[in-house]
N, C-alpha and C. Protein backbone atom coordinates (compact mmCIF):
# COMPACT_ATOMS: atom_id res chain seq x y z
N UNK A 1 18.36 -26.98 3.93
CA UNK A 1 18.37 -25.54 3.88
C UNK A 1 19.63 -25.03 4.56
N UNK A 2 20.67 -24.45 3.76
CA UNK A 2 21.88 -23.70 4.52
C UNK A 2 21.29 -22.25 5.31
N UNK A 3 21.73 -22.27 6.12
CA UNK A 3 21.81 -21.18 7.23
C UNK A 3 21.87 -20.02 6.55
N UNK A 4 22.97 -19.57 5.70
CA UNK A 4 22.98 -18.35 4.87
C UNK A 4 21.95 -17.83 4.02
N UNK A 5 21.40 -19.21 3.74
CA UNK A 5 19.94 -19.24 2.86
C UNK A 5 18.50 -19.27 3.02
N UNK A 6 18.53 -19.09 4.61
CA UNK A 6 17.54 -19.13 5.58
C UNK A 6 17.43 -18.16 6.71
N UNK A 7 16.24 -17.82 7.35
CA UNK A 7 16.11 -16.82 7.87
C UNK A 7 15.39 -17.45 9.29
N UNK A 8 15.13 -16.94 10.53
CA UNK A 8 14.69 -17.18 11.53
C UNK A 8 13.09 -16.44 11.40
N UNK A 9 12.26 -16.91 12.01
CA UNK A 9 10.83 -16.41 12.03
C UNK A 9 10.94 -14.93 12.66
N UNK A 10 11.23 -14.21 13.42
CA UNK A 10 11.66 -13.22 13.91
C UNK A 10 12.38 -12.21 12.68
N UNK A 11 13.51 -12.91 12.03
CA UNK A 11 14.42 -12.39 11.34
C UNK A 11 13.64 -12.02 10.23
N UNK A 12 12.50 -13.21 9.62
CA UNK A 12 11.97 -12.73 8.13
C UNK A 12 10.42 -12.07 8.83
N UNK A 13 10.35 -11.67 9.71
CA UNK A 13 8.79 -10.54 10.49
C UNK A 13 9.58 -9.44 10.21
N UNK A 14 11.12 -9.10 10.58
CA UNK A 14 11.76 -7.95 10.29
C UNK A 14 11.70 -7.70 8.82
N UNK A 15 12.06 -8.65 7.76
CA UNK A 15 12.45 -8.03 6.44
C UNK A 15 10.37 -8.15 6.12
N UNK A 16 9.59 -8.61 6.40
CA UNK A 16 8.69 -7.98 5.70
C UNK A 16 7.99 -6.79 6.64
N UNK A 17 8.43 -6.50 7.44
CA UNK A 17 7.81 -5.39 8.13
C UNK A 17 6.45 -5.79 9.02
N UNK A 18 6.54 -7.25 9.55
CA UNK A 18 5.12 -7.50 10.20
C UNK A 18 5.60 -8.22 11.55
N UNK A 19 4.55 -9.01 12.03
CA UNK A 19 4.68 -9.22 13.65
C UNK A 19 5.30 -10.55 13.38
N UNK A 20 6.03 -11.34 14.33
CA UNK A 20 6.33 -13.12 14.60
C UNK A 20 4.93 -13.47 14.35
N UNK A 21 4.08 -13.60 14.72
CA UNK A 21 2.75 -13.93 14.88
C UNK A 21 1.97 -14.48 13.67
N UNK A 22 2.64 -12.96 12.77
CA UNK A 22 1.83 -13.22 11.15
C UNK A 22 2.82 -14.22 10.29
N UNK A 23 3.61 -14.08 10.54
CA UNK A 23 4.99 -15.43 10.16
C UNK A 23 4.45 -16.81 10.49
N UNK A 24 4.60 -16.79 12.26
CA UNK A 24 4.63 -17.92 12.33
C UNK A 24 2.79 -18.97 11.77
N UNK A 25 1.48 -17.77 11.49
CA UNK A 25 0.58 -17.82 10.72
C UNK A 25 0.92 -18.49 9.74
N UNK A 26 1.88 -17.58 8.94
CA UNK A 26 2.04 -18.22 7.21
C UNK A 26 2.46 -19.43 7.24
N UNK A 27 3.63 -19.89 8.47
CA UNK A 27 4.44 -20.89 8.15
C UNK A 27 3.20 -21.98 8.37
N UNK A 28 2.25 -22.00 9.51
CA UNK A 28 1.48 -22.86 9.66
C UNK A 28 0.60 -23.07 8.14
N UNK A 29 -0.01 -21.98 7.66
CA UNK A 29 -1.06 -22.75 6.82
C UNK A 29 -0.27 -22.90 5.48
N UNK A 30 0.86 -22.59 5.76
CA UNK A 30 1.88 -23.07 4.48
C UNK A 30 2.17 -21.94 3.26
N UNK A 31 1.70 -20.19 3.84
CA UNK A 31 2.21 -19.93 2.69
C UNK A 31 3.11 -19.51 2.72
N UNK A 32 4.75 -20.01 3.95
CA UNK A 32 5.92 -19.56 3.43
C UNK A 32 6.26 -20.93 4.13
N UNK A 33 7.05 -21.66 3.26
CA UNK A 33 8.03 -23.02 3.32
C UNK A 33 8.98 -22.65 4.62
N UNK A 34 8.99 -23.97 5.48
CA UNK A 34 9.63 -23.90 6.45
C UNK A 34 10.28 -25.01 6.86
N UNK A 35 11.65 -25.06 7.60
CA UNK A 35 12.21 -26.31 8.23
C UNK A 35 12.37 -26.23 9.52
N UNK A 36 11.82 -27.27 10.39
CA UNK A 36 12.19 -27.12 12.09
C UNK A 36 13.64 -27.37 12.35
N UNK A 37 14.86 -27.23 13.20
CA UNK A 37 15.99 -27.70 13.24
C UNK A 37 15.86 -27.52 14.61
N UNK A 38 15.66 -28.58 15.63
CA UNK A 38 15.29 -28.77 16.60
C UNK A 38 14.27 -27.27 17.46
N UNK A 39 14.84 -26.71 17.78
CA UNK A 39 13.63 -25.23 18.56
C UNK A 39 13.16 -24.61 17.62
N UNK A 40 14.55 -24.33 16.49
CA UNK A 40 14.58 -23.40 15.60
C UNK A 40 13.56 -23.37 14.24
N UNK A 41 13.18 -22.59 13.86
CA UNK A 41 12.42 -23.12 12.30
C UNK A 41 12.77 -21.96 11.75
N UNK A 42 13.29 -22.74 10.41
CA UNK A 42 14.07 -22.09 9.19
C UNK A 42 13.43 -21.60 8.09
N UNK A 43 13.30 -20.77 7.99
CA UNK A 43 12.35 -20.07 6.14
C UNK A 43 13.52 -19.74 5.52
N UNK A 44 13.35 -20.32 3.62
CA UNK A 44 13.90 -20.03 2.99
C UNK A 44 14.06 -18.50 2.72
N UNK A 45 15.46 -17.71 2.52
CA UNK A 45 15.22 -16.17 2.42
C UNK A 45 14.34 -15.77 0.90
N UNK A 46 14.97 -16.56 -0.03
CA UNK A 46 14.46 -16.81 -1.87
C UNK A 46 12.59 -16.66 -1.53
N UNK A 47 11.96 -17.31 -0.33
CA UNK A 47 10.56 -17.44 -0.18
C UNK A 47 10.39 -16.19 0.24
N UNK A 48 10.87 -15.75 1.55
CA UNK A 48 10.51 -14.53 2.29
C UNK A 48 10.73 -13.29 0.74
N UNK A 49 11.75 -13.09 0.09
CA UNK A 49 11.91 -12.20 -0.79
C UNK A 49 10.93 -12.26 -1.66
N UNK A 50 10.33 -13.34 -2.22
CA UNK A 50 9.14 -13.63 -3.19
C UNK A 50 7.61 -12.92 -1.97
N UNK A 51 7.90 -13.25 -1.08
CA UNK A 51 6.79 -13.12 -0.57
C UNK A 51 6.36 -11.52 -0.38
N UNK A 52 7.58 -10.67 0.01
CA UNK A 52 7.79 -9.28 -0.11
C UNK A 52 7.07 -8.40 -0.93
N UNK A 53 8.19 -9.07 -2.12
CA UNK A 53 7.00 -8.31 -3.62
C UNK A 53 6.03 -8.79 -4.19
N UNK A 54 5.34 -9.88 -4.07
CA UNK A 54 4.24 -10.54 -4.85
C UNK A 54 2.97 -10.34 -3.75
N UNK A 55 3.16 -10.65 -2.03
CA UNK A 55 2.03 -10.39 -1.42
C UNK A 55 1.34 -9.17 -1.30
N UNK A 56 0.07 -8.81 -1.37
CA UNK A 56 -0.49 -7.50 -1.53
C UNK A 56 -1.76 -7.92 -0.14
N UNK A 57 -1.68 -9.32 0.48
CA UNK A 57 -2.37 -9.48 1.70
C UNK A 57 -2.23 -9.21 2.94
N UNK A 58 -1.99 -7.16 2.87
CA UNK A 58 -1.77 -7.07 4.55
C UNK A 58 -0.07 -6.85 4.62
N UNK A 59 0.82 -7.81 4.06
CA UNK A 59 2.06 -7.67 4.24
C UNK A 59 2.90 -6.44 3.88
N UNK A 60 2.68 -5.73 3.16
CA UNK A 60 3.46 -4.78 2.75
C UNK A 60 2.61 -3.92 1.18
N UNK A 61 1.70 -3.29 1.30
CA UNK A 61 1.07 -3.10 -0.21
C UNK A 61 1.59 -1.72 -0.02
N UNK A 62 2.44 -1.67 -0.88
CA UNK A 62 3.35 -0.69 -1.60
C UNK A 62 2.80 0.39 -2.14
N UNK A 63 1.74 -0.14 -3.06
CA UNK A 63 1.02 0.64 -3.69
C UNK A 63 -0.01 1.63 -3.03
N UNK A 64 -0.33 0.64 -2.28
CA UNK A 64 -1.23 2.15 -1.03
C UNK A 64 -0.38 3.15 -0.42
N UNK A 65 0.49 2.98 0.18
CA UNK A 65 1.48 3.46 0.38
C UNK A 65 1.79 4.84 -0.27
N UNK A 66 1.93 4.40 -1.90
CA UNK A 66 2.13 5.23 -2.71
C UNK A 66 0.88 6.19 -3.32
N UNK A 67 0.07 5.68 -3.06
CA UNK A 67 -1.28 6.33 -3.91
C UNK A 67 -1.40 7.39 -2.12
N UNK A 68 -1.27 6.77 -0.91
CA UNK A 68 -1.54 7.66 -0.13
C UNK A 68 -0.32 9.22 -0.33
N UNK A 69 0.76 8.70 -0.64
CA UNK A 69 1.72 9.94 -0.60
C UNK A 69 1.34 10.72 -1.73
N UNK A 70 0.82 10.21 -2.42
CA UNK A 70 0.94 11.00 -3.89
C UNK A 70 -0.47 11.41 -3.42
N UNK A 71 -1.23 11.48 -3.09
CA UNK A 71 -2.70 12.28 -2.66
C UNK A 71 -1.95 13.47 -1.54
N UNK A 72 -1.09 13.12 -0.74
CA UNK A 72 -0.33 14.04 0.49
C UNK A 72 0.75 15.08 -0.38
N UNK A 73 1.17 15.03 -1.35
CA UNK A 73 2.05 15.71 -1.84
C UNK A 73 0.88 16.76 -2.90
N UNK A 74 0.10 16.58 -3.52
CA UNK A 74 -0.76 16.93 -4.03
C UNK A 74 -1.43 18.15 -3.39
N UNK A 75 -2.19 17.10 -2.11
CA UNK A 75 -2.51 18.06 -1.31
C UNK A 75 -1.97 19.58 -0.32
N UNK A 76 -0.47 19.10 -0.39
CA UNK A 76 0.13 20.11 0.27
C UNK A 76 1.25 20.79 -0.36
N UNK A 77 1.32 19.97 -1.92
CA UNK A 77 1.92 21.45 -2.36
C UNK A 77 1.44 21.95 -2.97
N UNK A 78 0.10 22.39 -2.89
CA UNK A 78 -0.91 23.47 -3.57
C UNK A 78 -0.45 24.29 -2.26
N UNK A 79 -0.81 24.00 -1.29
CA UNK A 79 -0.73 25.18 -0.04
C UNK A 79 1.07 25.40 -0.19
N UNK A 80 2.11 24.62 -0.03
CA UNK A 80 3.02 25.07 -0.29
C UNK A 80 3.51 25.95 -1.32
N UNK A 81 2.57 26.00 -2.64
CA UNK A 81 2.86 27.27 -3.65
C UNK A 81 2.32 28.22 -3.30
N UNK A 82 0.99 28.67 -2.36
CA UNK A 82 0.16 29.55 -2.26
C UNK A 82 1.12 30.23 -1.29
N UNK A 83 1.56 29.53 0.20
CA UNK A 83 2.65 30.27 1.04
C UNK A 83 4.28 30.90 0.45
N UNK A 84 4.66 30.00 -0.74
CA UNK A 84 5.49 30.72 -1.20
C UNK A 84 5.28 31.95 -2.26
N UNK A 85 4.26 32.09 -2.68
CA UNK A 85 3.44 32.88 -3.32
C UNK A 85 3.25 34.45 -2.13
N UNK A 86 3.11 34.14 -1.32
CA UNK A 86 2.41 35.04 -0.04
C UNK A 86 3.90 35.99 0.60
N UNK A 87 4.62 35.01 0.51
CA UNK A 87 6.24 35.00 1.10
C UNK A 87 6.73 35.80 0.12
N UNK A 88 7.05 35.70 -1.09
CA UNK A 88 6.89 36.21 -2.53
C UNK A 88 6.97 37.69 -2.10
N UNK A 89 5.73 37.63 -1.77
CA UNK A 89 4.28 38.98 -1.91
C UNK A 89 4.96 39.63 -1.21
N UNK A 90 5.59 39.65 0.41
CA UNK A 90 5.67 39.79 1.31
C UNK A 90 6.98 40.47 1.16
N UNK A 91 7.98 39.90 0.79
CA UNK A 91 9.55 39.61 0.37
C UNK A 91 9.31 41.38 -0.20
N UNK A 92 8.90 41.19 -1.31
CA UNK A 92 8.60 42.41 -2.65
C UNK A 92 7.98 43.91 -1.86
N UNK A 93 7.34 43.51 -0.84
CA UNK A 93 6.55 45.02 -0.07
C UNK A 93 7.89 45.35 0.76
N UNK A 94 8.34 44.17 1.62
CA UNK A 94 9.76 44.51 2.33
C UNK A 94 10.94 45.27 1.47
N UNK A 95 11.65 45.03 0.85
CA UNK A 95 11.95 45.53 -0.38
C UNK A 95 11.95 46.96 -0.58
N UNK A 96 10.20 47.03 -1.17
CA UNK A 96 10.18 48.68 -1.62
C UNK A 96 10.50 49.36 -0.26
N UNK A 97 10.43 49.13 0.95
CA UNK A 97 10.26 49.77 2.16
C UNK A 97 11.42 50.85 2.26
């Protein structure tokens, strides 16, 4: 495994957004390939990147993510049309004044 092509356990907790802990987890029960180089242990980056977009266990689910914003945008720009609506209203009485 070249160095450029490999990531540190620390280094690939950063690119998926989780703890050393849950890394050094995967590397144990094997679901991300690893090499020891004396202290160090090496994950392929090609694995960590596969692991990114294909895991939906805890690591990064995108999709919730998204179904939560899109329920939050929903929800608040109904009230955001009603206040610009009001503002509107408001604007138009200032106006005739």
């Amino acid at each position: 495994m070249a160095d450029e092509g490999s990531v540190t356990i620390a280094e690939a907790a950063a690119l998926l957004a989780v703890s050393v802990d849950t890394i050094r987890k995967a590397v144990r029960v094997g679901e991300l390939p690893a090499q020891r180089l004396g202290r160090t242990v090496r994950i392929p980056r090609s694995a960590v990147m596969v692991k990114a977009v294909t895991d939906t266990d805890g690591y990064r689910d995108v999709r919730a993510d998204l179904a939560t914003l899109s329920a939050q945008i929903e929800r608040y720009g109904n009230q955001i049309d009603e206040i610009q609506k009001s503002l509107a209203a408001v604007h138009a009485k200032a106006v005739t004044l």
